[in-house]
C-alpha atoms as a PDB file:
ATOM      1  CA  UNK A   1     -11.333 -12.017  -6.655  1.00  0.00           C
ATOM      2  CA  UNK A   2      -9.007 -11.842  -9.714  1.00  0.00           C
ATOM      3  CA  UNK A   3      -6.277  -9.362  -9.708  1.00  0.00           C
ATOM      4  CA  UNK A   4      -7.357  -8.018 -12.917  1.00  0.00           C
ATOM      5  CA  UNK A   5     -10.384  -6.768 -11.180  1.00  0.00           C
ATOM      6  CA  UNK A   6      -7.604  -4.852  -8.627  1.00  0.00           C
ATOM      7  CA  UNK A   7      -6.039  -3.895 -11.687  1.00  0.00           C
ATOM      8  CA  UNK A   8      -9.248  -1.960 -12.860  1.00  0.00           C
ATOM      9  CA  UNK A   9      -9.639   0.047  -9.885  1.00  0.00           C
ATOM     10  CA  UNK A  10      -5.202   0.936 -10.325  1.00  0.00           C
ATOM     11  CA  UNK A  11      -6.262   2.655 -13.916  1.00  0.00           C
ATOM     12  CA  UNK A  12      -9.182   3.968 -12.984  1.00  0.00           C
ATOM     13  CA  UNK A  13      -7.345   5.732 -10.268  1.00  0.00           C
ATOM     14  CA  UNK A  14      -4.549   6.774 -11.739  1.00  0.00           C
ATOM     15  CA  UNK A  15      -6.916   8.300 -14.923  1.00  0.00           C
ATOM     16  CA  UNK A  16      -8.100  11.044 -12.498  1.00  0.00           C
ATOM     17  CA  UNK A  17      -6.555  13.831  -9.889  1.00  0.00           C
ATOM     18  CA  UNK A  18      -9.651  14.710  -8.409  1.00  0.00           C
ATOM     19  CA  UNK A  19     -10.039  13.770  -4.948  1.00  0.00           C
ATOM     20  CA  UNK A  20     -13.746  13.182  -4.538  1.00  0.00           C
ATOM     21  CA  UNK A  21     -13.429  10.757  -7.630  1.00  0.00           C
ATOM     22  CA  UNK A  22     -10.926   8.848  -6.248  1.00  0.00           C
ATOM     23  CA  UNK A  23     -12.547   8.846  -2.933  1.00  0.00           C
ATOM     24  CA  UNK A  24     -15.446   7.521  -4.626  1.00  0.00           C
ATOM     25  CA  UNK A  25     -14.059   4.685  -6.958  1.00  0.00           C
ATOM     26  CA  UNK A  26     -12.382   3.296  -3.370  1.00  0.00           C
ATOM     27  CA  UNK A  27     -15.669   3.422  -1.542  1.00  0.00           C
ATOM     28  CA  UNK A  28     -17.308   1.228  -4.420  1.00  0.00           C
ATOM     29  CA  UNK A  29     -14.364  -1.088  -4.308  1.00  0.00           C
ATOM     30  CA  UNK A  30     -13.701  -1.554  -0.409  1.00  0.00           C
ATOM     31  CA  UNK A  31     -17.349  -3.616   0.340  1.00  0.00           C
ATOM     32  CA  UNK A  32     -15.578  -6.536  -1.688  1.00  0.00           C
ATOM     33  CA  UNK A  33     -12.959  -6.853   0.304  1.00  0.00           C
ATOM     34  CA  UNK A  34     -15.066  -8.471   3.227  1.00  0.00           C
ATOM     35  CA  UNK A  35     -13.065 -11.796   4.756  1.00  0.00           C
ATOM     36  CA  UNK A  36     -10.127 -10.798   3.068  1.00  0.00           C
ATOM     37  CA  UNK A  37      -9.455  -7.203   4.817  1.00  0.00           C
ATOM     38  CA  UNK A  38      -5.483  -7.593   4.739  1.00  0.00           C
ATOM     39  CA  UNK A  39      -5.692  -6.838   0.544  1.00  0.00           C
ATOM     40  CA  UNK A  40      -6.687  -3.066   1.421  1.00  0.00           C
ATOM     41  CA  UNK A  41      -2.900  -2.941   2.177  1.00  0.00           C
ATOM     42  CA  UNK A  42      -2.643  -3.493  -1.729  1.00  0.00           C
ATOM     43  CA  UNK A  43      -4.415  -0.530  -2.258  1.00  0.00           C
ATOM     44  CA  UNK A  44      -1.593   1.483  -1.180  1.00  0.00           C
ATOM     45  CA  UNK A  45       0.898  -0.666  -2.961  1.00  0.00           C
ATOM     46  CA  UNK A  46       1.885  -2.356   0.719  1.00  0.00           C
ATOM     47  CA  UNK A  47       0.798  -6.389   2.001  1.00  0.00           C
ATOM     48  CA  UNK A  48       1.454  -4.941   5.738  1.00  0.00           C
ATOM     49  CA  UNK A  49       0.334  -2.397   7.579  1.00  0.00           C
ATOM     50  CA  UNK A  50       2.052   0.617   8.540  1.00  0.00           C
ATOM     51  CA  UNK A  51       3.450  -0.284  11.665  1.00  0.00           C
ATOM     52  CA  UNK A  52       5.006  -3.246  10.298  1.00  0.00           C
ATOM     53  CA  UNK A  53       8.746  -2.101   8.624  1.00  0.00           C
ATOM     54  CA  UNK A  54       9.138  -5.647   6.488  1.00  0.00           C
ATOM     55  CA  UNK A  55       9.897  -4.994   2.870  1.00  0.00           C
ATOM     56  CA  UNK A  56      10.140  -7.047  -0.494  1.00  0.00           C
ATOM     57  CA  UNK A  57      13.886  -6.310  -0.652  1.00  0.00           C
ATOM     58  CA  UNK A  58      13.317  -5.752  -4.267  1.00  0.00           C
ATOM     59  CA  UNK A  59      16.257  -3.705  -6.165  1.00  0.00           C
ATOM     60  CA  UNK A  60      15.743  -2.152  -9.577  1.00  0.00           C
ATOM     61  CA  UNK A  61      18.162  -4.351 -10.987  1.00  0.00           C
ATOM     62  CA  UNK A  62      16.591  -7.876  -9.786  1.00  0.00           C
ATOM     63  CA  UNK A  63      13.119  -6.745 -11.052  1.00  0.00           C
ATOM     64  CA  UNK A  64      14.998  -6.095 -14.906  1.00  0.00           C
ATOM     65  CA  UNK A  65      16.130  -9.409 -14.517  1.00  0.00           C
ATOM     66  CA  UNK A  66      13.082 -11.128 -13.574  1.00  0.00           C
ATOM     67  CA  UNK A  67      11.252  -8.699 -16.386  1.00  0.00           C
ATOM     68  CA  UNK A  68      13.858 -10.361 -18.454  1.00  0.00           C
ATOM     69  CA  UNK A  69      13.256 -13.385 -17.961  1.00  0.00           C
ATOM     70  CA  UNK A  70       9.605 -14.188 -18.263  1.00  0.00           C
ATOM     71  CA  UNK A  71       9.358 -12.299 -21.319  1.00  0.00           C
ATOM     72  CA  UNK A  72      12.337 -14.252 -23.153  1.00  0.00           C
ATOM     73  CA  UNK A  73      14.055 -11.129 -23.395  1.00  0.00           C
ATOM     74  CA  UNK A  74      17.853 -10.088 -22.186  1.00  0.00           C
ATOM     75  CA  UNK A  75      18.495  -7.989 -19.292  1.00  0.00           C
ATOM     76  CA  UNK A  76      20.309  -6.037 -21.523  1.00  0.00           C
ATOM     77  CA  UNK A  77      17.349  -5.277 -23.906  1.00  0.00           C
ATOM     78  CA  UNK A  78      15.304  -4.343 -20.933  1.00  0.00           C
ATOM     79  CA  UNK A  79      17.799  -2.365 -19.725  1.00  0.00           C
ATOM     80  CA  UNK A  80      17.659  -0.217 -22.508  1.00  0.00           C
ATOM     81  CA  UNK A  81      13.624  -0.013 -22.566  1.00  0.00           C
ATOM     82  CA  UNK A  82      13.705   1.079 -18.930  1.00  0.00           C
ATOM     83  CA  UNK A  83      16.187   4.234 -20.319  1.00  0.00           C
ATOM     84  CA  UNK A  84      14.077   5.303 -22.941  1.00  0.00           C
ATOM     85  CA  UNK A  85      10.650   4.811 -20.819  1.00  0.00           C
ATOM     86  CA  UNK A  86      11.680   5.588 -17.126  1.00  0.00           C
ATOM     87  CA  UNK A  87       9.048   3.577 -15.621  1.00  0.00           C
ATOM     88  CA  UNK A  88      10.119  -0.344 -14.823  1.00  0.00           C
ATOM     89  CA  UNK A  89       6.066  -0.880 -14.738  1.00  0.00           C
ATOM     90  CA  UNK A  90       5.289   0.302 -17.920  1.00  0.00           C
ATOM     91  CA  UNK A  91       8.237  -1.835 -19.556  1.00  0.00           C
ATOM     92  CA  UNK A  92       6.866  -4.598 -18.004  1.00  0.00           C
ATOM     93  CA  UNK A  93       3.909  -4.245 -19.872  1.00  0.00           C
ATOM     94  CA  UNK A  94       5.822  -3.494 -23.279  1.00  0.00           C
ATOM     95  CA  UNK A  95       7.577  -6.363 -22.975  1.00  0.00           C
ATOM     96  CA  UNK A  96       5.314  -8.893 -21.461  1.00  0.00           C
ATOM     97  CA  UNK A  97       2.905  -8.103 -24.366  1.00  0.00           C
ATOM     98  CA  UNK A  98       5.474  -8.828 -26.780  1.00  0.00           C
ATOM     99  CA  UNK A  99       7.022 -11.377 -25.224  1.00  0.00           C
ATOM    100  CA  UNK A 100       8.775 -14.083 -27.235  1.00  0.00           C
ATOM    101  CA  UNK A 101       8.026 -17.070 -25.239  1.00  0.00           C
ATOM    102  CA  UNK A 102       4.944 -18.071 -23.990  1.00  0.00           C
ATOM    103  CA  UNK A 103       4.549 -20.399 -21.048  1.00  0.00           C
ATOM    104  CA  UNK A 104       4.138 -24.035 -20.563  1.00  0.00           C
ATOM    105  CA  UNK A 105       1.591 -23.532 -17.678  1.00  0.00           C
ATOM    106  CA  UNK A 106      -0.710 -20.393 -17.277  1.00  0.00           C
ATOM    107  CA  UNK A 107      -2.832 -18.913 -14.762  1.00  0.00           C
ATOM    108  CA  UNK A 108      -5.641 -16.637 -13.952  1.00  0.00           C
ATOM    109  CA  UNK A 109      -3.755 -14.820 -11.597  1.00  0.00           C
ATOM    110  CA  UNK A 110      -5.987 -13.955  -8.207  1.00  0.00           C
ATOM    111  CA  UNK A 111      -5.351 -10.691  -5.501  1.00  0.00           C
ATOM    112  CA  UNK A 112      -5.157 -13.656  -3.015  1.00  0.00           C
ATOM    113  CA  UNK A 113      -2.290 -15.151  -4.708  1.00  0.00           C
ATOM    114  CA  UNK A 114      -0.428 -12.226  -5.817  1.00  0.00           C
ATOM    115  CA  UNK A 115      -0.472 -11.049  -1.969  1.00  0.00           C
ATOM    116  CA  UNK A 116       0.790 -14.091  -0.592  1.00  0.00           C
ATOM    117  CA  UNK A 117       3.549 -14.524  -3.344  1.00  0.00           C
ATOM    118  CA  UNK A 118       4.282 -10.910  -2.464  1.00  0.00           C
ATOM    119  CA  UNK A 119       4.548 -11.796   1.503  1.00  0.00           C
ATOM    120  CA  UNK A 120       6.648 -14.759   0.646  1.00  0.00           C
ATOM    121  CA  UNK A 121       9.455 -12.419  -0.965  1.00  0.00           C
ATOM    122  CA  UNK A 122       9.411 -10.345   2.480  1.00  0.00           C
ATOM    123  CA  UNK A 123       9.972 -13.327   3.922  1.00  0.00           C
ATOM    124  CA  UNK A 124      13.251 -14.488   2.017  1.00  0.00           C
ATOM    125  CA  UNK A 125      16.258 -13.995   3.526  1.00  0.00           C
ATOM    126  CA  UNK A 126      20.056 -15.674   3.512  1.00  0.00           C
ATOM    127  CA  UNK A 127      21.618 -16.979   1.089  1.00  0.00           C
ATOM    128  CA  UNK A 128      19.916 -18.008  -2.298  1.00  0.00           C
ATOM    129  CA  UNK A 129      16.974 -15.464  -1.345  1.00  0.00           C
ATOM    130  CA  UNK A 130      17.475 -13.020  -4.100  1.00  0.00           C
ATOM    131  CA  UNK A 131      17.309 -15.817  -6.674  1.00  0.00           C
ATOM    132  CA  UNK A 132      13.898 -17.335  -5.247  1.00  0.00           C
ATOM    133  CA  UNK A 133      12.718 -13.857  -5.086  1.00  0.00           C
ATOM    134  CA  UNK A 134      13.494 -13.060  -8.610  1.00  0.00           C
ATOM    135  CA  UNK A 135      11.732 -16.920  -9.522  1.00  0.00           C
ATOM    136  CA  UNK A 136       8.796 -15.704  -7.448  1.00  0.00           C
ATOM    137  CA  UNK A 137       8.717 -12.405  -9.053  1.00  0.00           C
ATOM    138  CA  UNK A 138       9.302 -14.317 -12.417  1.00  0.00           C
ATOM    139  CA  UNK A 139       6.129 -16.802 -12.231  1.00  0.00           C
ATOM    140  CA  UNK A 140       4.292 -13.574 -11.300  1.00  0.00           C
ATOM    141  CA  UNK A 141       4.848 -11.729 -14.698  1.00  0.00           C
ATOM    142  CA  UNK A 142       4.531 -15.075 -16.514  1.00  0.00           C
ATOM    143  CA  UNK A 143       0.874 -15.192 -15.711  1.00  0.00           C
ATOM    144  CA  UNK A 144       0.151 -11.475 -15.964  1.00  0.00           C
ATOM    145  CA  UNK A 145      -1.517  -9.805 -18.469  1.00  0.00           C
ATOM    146  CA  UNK A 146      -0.093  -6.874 -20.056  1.00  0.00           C
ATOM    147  CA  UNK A 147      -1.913  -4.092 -17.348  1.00  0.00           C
ATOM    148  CA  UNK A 148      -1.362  -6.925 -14.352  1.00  0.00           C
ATOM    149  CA  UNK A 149       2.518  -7.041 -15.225  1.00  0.00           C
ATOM    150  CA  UNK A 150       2.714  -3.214 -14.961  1.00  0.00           C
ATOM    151  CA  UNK A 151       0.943  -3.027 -11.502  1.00  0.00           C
ATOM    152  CA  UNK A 152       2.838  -5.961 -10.290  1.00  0.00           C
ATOM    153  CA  UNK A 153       6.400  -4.032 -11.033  1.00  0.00           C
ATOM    154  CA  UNK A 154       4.977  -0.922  -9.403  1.00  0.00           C
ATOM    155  CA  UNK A 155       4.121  -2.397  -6.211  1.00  0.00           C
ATOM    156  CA  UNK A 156       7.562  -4.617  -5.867  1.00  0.00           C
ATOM    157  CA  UNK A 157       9.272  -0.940  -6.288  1.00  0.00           C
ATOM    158  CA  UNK A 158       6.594   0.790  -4.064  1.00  0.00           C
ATOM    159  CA  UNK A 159       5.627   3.283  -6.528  1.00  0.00           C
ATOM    160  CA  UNK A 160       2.100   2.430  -7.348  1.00  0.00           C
ATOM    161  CA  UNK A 161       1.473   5.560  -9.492  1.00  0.00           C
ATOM    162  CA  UNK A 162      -2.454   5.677  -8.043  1.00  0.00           C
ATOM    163  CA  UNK A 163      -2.306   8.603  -5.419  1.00  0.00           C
ATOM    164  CA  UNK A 164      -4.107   6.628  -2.472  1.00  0.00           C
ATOM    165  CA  UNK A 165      -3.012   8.396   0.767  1.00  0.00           C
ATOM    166  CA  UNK A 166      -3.913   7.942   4.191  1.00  0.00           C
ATOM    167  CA  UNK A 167      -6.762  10.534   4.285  1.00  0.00           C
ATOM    168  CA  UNK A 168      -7.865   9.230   0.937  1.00  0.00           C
ATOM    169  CA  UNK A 169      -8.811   5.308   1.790  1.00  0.00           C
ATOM    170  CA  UNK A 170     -10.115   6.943   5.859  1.00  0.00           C
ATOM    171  CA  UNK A 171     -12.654   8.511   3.581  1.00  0.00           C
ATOM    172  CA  UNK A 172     -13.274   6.258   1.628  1.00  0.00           C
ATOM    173  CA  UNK A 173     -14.157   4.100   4.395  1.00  0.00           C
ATOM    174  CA  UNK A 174     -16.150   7.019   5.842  1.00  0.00           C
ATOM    175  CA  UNK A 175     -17.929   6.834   2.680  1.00  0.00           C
ATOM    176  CA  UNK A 176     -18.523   2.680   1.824  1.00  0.00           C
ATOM    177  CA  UNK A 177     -20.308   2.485   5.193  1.00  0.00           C
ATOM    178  CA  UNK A 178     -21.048   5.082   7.382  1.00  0.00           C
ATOM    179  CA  UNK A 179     -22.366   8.907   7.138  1.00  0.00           C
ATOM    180  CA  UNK A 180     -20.043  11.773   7.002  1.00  0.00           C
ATOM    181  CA  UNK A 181     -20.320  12.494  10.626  1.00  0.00           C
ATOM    182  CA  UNK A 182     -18.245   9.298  10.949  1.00  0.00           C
ATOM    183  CA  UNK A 183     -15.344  10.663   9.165  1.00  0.00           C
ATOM    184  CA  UNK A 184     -13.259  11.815  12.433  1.00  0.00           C
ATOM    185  CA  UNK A 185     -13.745   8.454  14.231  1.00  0.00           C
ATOM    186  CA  UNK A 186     -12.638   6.634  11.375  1.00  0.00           C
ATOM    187  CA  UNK A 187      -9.249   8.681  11.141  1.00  0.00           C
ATOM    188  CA  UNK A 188      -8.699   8.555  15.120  1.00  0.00           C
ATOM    189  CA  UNK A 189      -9.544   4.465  14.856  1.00  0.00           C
ATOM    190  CA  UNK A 190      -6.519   4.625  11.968  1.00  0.00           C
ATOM    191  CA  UNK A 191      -4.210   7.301  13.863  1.00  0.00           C
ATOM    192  CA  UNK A 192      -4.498   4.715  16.841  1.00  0.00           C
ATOM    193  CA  UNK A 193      -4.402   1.107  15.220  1.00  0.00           C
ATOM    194  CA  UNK A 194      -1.776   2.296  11.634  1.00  0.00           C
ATOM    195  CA  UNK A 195      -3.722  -0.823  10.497  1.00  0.00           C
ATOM    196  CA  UNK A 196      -6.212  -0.196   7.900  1.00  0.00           C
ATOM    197  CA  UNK A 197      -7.188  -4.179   7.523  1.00  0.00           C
ATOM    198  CA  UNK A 198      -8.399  -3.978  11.398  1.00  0.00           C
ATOM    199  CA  UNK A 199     -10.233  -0.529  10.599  1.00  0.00           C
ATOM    200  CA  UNK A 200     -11.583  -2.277   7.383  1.00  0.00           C
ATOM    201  CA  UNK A 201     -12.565  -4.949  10.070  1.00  0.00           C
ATOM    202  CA  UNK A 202     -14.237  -2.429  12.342  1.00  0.00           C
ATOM    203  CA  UNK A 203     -16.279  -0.566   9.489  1.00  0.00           C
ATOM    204  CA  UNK A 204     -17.765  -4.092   8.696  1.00  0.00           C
ATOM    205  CA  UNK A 205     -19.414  -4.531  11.890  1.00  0.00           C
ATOM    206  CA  UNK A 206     -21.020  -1.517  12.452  1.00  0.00           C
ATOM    207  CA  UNK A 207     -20.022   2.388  13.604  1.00  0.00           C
ATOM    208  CA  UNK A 208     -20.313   0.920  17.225  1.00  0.00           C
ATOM    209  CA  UNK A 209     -17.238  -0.810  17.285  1.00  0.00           C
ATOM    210  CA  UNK A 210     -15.025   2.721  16.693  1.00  0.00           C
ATOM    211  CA  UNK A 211     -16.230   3.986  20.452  1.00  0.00           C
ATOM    212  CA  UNK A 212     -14.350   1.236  21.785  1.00  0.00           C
ATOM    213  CA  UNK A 213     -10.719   1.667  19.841  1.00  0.00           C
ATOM    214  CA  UNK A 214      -7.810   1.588  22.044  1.00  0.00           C
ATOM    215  CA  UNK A 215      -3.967   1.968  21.663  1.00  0.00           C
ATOM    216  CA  UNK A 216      -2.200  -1.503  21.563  1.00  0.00           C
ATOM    217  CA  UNK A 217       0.959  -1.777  23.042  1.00  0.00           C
ATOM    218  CA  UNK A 218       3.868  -2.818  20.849  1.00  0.00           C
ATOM    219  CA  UNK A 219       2.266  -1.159  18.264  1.00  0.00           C
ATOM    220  CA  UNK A 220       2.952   2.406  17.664  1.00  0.00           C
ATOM    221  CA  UNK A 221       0.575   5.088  16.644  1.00  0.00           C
ATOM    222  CA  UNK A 222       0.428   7.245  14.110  1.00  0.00           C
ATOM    223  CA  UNK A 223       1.971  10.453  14.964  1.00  0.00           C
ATOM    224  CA  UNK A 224       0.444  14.315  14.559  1.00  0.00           C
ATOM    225  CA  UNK A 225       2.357  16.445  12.098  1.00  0.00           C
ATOM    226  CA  UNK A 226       3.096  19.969  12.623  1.00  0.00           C
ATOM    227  CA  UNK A 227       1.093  22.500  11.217  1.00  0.00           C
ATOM    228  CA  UNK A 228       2.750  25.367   9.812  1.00  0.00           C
ATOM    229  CA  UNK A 229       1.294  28.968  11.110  1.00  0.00           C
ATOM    230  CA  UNK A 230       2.190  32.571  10.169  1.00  0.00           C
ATOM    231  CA  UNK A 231       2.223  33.541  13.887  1.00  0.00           C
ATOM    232  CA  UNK A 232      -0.351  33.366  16.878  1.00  0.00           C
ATOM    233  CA  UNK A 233      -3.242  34.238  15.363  1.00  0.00           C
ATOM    234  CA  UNK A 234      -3.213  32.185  12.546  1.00  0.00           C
ATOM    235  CA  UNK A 235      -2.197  29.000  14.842  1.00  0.00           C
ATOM    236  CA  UNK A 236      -5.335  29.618  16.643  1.00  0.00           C
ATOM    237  CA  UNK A 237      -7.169  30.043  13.824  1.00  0.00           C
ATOM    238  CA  UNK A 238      -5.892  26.485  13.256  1.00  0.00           C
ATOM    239  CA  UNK A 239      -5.963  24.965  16.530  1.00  0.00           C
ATOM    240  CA  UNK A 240      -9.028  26.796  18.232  1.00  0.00           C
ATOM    241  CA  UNK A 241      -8.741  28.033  21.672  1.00  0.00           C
ATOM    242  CA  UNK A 242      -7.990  26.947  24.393  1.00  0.00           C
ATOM    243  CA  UNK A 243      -4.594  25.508  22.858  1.00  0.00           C
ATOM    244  CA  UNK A 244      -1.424  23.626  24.197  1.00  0.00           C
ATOM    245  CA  UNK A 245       1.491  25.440  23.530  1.00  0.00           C
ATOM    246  CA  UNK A 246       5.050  24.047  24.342  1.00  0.00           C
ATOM    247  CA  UNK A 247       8.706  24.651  23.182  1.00  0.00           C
ATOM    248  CA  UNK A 248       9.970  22.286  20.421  1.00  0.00           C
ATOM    249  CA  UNK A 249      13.043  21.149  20.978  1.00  0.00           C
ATOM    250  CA  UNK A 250      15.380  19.280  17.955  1.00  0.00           C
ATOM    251  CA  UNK A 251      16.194  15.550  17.826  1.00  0.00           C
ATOM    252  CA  UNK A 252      14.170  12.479  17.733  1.00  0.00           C
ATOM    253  CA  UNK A 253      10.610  11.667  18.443  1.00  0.00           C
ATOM    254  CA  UNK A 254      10.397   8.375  20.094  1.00  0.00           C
ATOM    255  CA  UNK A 255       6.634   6.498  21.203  1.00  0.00           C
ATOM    256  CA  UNK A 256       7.703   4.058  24.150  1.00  0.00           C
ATOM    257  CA  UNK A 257       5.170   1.281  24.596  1.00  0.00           C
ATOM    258  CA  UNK A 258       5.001  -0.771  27.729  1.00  0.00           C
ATOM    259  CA  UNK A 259       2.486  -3.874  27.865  1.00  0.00           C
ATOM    260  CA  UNK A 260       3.629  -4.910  31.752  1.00  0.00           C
ATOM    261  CA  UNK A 261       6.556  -7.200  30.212  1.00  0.00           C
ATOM    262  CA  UNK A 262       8.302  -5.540  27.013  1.00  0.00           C
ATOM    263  CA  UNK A 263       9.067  -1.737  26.373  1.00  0.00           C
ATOM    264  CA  UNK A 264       9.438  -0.979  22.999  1.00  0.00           C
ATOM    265  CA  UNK A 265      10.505   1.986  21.251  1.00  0.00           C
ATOM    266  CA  UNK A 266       9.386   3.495  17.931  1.00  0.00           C
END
């Protein structure tokens, strides 16, 4: 798939606030993704999946600088465009559409090679790392087009700007393949696995495979927040009855995972 089809979907999102329409745009998108799951992490402006902590180790200042140079342009100058505009994505796209050199060697970029040259950066460390990440990040933006470059910026900084949340893209799952009654085995398949690629997996084969969803050790789940309640009443309201009740204590919540041979703590 090329990335400027990814790209679509990024504007079409980010044109709308309304839930179902977003839910909806993501359900038509997701049945493309079939043998290569792992891009749904894309969708969320991520190549891993919850669980896993890696990051690009991208700072504001080595994206100017990469922004700088594959347009031709100084870091200075994009310095300045980033003050006036506020968004690093959209002066990639002012620039790279105005840019003052034009390459030597040009490609249609593809979602399969953006991920993996996204990866790669997570994946540079030591010394020199920064400058191959800022060549990587470079050769990127020298084959984007003008919406590409702005989506590429976005997800190095982890601001995507398209309002996917968790409960969106379970729903939208809910909705590519399965009927609505679905919907709560497809959030307790996420809230066990964090992995949306493996649910992605799961919804491919068939509703069947989400009775058999397990915790995996060394990976930790996704974790209940508190609801807020006015008093008893209204928490029963919330919870039903019968209901758990315990004191909550401060400090730090901590999942310990034990496979037989390593205990891990999240």
């Amino acid at each position: 798939m090329e990335y400027r089809e990814l790209v679509s979907l990024y504007e079409s999102l980010g044109k709308t606030t309304k839930k179902l329409e977003k839910t909806r745009l993501l359900a038509d998108f997701l049945p493309r993704l079939k043998g290569h799951e792992e891009h749904v992490y894309l969708l969320r402006g991520r190549v891993f999946p919850d669980y896993d902590s890696r990051e690009f180790g991208i700072s504001t200042q080595l994206v100017i600088k990469a922004i700088a140079k594959a347009s031709g342009l100084s870091s200075e100058l994009v310095n300045e465009q980033f003050k006036k505009i506020g968004d690093l994505g959209d002066v990639a796209a002012l620039v790279i559409g105005s840019k003052r050199q034009s390459p030597l060697v040009s490609r249609v970029l593809s979602v399969e090679h953006v991920f993996l040259s996204l990866c790669k950066l997570a994946e540079m460390t030591g010394g020199g790392s920064v400058e191959r990440k800022m060549v990587v990040c470079a050769e990127l933006l020298t084959s984007a087009s003008v919406a590409e470059a702005r989506y590429i910026i976005r997800t190095l900084l982890s601001d995507l700007r398209v309002g996917v949340a968790d409960a969106l893209l379970t729903d939208a799952i809910t909705l590519a393949f399965f009927e609505p009654t679905m919907a709560t085995k497809v959030q307790n398949a996420y809230d066990l696995l964090t992995d949306f690629a493996l649910v992605l997996k799961m919804a491919f084969k068939g509703a069947p495979t989400f009775e058999h969803v397990r915790l995996v050790p060394g990976r930790p789940m996704n974790v209940m927040l508190a609801v807020k309640a006015a008093d008893f009443e209204d928490a029963f309201r919330i919870c039903g009855k019968p209901a758990a009740i315990e004191h909550k204590c401060d400090g730090f919540r901590i999942i310990i995972s034990n496979d037989g041979k390593n205990v891990k703590l999240f």
